[in-house]
PDB file of N, CA and C in Angstrom:
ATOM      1  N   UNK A   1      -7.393   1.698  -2.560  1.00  0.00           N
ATOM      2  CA  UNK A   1      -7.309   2.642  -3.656  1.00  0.00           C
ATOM      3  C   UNK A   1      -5.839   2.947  -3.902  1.00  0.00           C
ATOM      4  N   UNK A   2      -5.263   3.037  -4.899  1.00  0.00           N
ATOM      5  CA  UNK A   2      -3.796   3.394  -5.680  1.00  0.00           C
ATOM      6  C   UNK A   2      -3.828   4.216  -6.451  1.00  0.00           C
ATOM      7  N   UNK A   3      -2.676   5.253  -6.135  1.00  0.00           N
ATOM      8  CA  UNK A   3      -2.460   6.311  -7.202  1.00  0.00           C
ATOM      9  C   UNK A   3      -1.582   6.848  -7.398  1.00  0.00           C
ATOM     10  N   UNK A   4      -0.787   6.601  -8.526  1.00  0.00           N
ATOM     11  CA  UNK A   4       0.058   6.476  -8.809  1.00  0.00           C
ATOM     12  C   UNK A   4       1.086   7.676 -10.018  1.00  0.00           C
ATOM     13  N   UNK A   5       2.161   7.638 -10.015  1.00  0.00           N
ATOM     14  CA  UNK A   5       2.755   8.634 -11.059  1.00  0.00           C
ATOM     15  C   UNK A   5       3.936   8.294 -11.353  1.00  0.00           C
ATOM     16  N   UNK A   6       4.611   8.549 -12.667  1.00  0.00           N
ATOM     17  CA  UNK A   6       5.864   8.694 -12.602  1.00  0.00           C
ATOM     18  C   UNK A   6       6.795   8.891 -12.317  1.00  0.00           C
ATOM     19  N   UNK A   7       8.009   8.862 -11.706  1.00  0.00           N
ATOM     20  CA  UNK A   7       8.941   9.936 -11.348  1.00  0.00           C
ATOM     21  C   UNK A   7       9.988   9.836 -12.268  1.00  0.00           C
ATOM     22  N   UNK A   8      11.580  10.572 -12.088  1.00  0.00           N
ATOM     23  CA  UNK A   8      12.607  10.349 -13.051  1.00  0.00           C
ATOM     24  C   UNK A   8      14.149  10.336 -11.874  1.00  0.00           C
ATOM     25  N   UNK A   9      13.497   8.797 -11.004  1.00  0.00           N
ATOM     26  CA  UNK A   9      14.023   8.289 -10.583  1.00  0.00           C
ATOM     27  C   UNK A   9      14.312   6.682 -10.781  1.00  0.00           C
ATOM     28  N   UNK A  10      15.394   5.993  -9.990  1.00  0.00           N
ATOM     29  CA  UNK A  10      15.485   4.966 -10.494  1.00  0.00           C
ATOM     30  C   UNK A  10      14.605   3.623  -9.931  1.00  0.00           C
ATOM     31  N   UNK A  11      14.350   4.378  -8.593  1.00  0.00           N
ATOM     32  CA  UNK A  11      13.594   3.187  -7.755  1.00  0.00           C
ATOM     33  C   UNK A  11      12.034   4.302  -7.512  1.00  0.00           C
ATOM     34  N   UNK A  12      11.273   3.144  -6.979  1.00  0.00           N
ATOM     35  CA  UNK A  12      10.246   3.463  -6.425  1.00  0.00           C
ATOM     36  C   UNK A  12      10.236   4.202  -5.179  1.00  0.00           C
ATOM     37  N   UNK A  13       8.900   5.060  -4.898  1.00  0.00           N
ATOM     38  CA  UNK A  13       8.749   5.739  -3.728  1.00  0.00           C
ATOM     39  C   UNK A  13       7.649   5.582  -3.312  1.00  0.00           C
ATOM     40  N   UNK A  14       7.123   4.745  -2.414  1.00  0.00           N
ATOM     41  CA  UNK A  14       5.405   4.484  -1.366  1.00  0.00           C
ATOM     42  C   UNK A  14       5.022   5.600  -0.413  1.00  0.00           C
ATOM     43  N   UNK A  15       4.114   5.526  -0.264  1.00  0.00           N
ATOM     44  CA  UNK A  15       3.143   6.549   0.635  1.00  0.00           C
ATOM     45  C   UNK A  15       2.229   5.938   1.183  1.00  0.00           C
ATOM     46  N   UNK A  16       1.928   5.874   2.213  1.00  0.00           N
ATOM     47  CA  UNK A  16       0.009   5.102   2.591  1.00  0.00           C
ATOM     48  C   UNK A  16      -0.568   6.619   3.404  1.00  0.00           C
ATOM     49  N   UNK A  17      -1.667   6.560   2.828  1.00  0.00           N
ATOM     50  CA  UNK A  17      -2.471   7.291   3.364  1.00  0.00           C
ATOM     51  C   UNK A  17      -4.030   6.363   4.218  1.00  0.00           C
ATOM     52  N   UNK A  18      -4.006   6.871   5.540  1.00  0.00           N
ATOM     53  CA  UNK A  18      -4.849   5.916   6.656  1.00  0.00           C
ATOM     54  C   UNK A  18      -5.681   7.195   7.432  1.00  0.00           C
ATOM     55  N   UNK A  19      -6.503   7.635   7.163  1.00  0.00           N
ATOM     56  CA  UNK A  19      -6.898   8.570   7.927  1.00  0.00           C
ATOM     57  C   UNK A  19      -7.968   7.831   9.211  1.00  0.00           C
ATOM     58  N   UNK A  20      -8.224   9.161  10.113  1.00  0.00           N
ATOM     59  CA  UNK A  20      -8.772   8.885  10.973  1.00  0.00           C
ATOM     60  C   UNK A  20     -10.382   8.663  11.056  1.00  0.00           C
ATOM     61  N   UNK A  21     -11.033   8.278   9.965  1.00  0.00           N
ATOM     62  CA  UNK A  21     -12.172   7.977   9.296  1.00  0.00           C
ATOM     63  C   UNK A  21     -12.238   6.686   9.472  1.00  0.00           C
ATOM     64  N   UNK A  22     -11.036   5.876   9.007  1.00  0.00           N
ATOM     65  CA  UNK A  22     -10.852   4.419   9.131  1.00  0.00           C
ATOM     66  C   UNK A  22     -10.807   3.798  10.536  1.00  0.00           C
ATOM     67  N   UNK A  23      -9.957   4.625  11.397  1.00  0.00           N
ATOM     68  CA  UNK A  23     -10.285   4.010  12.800  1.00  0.00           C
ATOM     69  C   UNK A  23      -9.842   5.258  13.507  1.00  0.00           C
ATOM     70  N   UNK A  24     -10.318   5.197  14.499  1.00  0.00           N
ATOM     71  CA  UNK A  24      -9.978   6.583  15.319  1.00  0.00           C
ATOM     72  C   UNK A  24      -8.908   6.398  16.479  1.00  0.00           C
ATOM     73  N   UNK A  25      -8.471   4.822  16.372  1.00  0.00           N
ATOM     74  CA  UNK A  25      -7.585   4.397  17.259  1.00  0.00           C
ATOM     75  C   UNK A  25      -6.056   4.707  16.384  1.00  0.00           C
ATOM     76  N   UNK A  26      -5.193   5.586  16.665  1.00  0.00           N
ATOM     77  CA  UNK A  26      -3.994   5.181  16.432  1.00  0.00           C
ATOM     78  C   UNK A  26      -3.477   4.378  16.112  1.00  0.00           C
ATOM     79  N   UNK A  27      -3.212   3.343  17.069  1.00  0.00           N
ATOM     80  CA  UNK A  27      -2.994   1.473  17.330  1.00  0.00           C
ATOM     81  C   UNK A  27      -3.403   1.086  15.888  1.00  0.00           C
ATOM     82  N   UNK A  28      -4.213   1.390  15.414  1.00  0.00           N
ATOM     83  CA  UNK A  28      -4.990   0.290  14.668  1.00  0.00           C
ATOM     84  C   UNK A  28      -4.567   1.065  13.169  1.00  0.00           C
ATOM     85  N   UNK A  29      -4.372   2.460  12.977  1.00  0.00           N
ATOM     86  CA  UNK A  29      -3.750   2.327  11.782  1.00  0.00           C
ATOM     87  C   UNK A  29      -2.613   2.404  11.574  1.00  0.00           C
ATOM     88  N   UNK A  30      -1.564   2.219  12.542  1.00  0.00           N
ATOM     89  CA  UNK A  30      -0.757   2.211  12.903  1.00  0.00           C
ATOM     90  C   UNK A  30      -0.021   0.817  12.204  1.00  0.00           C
ATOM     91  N   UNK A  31      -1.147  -0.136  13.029  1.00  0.00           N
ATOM     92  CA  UNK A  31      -0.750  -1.446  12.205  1.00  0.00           C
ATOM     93  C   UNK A  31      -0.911  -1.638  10.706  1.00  0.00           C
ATOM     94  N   UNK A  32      -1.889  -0.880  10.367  1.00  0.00           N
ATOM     95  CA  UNK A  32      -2.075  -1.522   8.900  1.00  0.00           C
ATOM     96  C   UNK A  32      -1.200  -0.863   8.598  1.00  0.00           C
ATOM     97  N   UNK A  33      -0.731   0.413   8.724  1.00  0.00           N
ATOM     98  CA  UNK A  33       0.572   1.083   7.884  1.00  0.00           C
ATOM     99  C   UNK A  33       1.578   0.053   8.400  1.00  0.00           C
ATOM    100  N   UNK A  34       2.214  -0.461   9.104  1.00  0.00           N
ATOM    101  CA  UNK A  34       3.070  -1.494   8.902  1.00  0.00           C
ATOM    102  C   UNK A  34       2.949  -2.392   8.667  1.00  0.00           C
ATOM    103  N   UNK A  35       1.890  -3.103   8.208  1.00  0.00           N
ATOM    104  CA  UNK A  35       1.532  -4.156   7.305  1.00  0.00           C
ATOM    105  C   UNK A  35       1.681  -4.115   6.250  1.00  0.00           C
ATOM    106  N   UNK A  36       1.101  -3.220   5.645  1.00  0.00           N
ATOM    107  CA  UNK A  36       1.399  -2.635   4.371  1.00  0.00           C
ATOM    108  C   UNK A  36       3.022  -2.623   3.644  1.00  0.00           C
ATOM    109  N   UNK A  37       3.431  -1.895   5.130  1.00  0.00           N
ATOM    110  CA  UNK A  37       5.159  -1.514   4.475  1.00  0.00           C
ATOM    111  C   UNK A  37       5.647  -2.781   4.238  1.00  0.00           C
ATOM    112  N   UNK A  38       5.426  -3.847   5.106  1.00  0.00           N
ATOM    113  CA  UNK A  38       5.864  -4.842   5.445  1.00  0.00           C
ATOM    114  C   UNK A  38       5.663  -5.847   3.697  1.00  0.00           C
ATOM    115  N   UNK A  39       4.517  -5.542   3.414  1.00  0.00           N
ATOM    116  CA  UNK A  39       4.059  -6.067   1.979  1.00  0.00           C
ATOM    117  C   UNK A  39       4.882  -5.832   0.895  1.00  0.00           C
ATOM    118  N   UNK A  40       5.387  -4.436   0.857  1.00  0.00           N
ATOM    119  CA  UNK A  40       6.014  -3.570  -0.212  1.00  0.00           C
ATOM    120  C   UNK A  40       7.539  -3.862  -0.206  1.00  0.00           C
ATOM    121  N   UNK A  41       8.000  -4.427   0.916  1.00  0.00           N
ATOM    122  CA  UNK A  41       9.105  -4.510   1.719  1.00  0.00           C
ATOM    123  C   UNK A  41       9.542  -5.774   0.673  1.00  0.00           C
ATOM    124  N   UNK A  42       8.682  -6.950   1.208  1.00  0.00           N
ATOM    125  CA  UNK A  42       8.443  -8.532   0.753  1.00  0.00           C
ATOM    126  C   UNK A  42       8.554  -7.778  -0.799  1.00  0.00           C
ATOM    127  N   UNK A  43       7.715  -7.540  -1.541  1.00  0.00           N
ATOM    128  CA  UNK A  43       7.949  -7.782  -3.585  1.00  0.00           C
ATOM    129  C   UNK A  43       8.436  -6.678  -3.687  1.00  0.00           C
ATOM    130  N   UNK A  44       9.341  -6.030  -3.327  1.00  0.00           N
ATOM    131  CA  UNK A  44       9.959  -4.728  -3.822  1.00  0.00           C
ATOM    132  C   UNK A  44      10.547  -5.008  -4.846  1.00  0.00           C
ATOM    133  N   UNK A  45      11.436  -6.102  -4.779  1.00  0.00           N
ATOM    134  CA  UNK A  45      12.093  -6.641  -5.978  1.00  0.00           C
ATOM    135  C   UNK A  45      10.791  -6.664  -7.568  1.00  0.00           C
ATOM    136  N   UNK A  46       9.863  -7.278  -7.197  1.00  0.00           N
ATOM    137  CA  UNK A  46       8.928  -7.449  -8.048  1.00  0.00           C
ATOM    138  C   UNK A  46       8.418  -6.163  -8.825  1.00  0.00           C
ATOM    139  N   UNK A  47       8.099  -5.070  -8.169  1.00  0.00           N
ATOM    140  CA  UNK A  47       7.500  -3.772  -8.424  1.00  0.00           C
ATOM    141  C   UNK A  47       8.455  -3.133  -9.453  1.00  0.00           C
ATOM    142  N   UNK A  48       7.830  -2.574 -10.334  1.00  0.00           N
ATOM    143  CA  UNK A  48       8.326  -1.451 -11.232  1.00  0.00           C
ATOM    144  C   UNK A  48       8.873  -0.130 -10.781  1.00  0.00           C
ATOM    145  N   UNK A  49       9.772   0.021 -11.226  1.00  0.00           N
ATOM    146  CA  UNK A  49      10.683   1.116 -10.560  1.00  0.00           C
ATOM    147  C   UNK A  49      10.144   3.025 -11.522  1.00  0.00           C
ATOM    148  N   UNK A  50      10.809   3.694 -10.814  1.00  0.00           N
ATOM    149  CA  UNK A  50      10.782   4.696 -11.604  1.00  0.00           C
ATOM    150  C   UNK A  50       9.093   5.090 -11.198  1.00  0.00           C
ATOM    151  N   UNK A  51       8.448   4.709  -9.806  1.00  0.00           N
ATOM    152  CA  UNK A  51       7.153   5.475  -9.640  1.00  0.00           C
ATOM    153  C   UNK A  51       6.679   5.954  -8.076  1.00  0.00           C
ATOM    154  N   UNK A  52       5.605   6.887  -8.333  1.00  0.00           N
ATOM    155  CA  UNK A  52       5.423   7.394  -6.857  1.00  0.00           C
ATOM    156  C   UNK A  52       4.365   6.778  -6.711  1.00  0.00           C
ATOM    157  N   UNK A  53       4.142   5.889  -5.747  1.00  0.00           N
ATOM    158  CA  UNK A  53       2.767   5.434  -5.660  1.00  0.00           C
ATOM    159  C   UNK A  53       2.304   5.482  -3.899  1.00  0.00           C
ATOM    160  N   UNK A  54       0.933   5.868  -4.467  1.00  0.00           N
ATOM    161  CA  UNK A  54       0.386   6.134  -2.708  1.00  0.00           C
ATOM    162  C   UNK A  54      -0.833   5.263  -2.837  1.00  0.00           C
ATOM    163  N   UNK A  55      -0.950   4.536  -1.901  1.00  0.00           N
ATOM    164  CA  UNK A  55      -2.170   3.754  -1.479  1.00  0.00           C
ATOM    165  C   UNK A  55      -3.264   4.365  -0.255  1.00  0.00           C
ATOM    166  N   UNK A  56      -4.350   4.908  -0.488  1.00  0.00           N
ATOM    167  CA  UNK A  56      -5.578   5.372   0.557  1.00  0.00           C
ATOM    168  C   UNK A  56      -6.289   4.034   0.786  1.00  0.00           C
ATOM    169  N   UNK A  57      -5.533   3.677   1.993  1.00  0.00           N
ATOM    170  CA  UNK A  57      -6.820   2.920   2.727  1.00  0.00           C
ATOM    171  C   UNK A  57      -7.882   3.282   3.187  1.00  0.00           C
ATOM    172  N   UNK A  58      -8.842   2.309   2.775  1.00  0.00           N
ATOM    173  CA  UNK A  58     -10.404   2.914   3.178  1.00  0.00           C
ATOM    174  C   UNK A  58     -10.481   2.128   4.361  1.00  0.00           C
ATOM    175  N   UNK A  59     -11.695   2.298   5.123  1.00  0.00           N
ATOM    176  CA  UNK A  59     -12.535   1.610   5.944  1.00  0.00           C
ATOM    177  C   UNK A  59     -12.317   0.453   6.249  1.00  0.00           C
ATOM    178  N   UNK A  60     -12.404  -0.664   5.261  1.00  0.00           N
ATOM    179  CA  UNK A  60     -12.889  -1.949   5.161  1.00  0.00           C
ATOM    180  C   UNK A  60     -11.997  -2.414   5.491  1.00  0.00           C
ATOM    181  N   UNK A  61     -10.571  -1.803   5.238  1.00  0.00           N
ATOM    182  CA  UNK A  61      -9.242  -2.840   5.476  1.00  0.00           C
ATOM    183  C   UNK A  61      -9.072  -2.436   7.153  1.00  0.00           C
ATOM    184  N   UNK A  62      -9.517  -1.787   7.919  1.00  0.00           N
ATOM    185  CA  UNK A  62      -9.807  -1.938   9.175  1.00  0.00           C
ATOM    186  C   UNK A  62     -10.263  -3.756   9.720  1.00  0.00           C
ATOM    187  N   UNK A  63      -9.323  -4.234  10.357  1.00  0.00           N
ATOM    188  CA  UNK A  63      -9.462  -5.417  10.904  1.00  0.00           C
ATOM    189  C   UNK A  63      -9.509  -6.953   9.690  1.00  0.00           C
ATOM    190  N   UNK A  64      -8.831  -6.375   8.832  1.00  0.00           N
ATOM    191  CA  UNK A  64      -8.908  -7.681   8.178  1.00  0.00           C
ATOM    192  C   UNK A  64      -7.399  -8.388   8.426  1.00  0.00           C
ATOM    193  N   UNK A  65      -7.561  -9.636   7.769  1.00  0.00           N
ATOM    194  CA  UNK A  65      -5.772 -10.245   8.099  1.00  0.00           C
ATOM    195  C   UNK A  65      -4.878  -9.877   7.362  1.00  0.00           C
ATOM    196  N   UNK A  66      -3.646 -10.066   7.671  1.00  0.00           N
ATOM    197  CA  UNK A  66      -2.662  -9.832   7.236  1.00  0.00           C
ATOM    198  C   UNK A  66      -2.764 -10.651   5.230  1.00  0.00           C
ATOM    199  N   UNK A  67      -2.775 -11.541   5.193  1.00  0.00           N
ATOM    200  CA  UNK A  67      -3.194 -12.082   4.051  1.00  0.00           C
ATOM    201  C   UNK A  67      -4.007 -11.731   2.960  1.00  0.00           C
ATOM    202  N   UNK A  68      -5.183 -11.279   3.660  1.00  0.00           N
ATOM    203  CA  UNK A  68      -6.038 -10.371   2.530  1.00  0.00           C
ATOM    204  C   UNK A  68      -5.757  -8.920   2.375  1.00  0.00           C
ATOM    205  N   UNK A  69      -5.162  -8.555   3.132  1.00  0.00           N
ATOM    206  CA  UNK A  69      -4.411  -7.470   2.967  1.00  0.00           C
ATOM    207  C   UNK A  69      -3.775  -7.201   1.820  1.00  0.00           C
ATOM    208  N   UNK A  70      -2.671  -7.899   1.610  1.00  0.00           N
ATOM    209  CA  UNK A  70      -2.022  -8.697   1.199  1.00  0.00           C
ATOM    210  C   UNK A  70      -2.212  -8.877  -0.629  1.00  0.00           C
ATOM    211  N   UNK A  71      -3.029  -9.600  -0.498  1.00  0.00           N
ATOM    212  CA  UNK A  71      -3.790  -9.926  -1.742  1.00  0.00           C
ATOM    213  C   UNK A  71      -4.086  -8.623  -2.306  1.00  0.00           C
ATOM    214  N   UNK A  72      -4.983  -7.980  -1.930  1.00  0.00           N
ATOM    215  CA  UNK A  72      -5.602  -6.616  -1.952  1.00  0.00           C
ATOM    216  C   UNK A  72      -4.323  -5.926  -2.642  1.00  0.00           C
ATOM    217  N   UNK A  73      -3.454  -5.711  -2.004  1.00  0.00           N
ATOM    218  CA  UNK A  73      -1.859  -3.982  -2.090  1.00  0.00           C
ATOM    219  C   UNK A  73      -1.344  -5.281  -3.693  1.00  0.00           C
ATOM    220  N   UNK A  74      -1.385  -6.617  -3.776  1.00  0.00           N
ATOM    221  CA  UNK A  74      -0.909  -7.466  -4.664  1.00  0.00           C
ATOM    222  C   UNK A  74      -1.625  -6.981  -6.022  1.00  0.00           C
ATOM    223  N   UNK A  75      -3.078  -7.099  -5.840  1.00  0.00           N
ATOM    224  CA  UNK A  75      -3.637  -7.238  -7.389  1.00  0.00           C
ATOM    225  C   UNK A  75      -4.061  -5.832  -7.534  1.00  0.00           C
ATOM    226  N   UNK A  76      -3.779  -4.544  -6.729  1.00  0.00           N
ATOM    227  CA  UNK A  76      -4.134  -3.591  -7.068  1.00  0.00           C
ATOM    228  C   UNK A  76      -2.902  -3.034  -8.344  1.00  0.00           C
ATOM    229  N   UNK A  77      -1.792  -3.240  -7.547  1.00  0.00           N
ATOM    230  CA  UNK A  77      -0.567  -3.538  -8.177  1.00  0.00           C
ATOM    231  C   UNK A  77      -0.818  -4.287  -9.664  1.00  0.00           C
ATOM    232  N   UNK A  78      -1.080  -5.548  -9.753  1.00  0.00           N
ATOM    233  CA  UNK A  78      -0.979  -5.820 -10.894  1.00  0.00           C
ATOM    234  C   UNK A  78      -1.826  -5.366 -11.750  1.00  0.00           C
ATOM    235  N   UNK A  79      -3.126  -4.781 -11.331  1.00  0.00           N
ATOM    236  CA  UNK A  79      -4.053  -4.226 -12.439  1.00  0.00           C
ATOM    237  C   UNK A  79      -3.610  -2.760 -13.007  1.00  0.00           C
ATOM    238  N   UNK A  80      -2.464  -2.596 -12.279  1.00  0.00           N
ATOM    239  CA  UNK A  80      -1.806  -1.550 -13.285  1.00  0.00           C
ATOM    240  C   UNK A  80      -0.163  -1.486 -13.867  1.00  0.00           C
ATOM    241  N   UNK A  81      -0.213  -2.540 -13.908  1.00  0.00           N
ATOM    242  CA  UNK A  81       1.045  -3.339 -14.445  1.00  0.00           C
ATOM    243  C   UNK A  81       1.894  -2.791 -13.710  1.00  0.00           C
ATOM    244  N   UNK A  82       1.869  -2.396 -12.147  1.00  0.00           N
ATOM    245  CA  UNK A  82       3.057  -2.065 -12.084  1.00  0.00           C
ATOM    246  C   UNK A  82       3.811  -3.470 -11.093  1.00  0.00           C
ATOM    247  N   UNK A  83       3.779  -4.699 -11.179  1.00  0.00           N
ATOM    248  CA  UNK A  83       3.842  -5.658 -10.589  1.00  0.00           C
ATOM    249  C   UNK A  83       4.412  -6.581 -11.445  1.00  0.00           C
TER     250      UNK A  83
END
């Protein structure tokens, strides 16, 4: 899930939100939040500037790969042009 806003800055600003619903292990959202960053890190160049965007991971992205991950933080991105 993505949600997103304006700001009246020049670059972008990320957030992940991982609660303890998704896994109750630390460890484990631990990783996906640095997976994630790690994603945002890679197309930063690509991303539209000038927004606050926070991503709520749900459930499902508990134990998937790095790749579909991936895909997922990619086309959520592009279905709102900010990519």
């Amino acid at each position: 899930m993505l949600r997103y806003k304006k700001n009246n800055l020049t670059n972008s600003r990320f957030g992940f939100v991982i609660s303890a619903k998704v896994s109750k292990k630390a460890v484990d959202r631990n990783k996906i939040r640095r997976r994630a960053s790690e994603i945002i890190r890679l197309n930063i160049d690509n991303i539209r500037s000038g927004f606050d965007i926070i991503f709520v991971i749900k459930k499902e992205a508990c134990g998937v790969e790095y790749s579909e991950l991936e895909n997922n933080i990619l086309n959520s991105l592009k279905e709102r042009n900010l990519l």
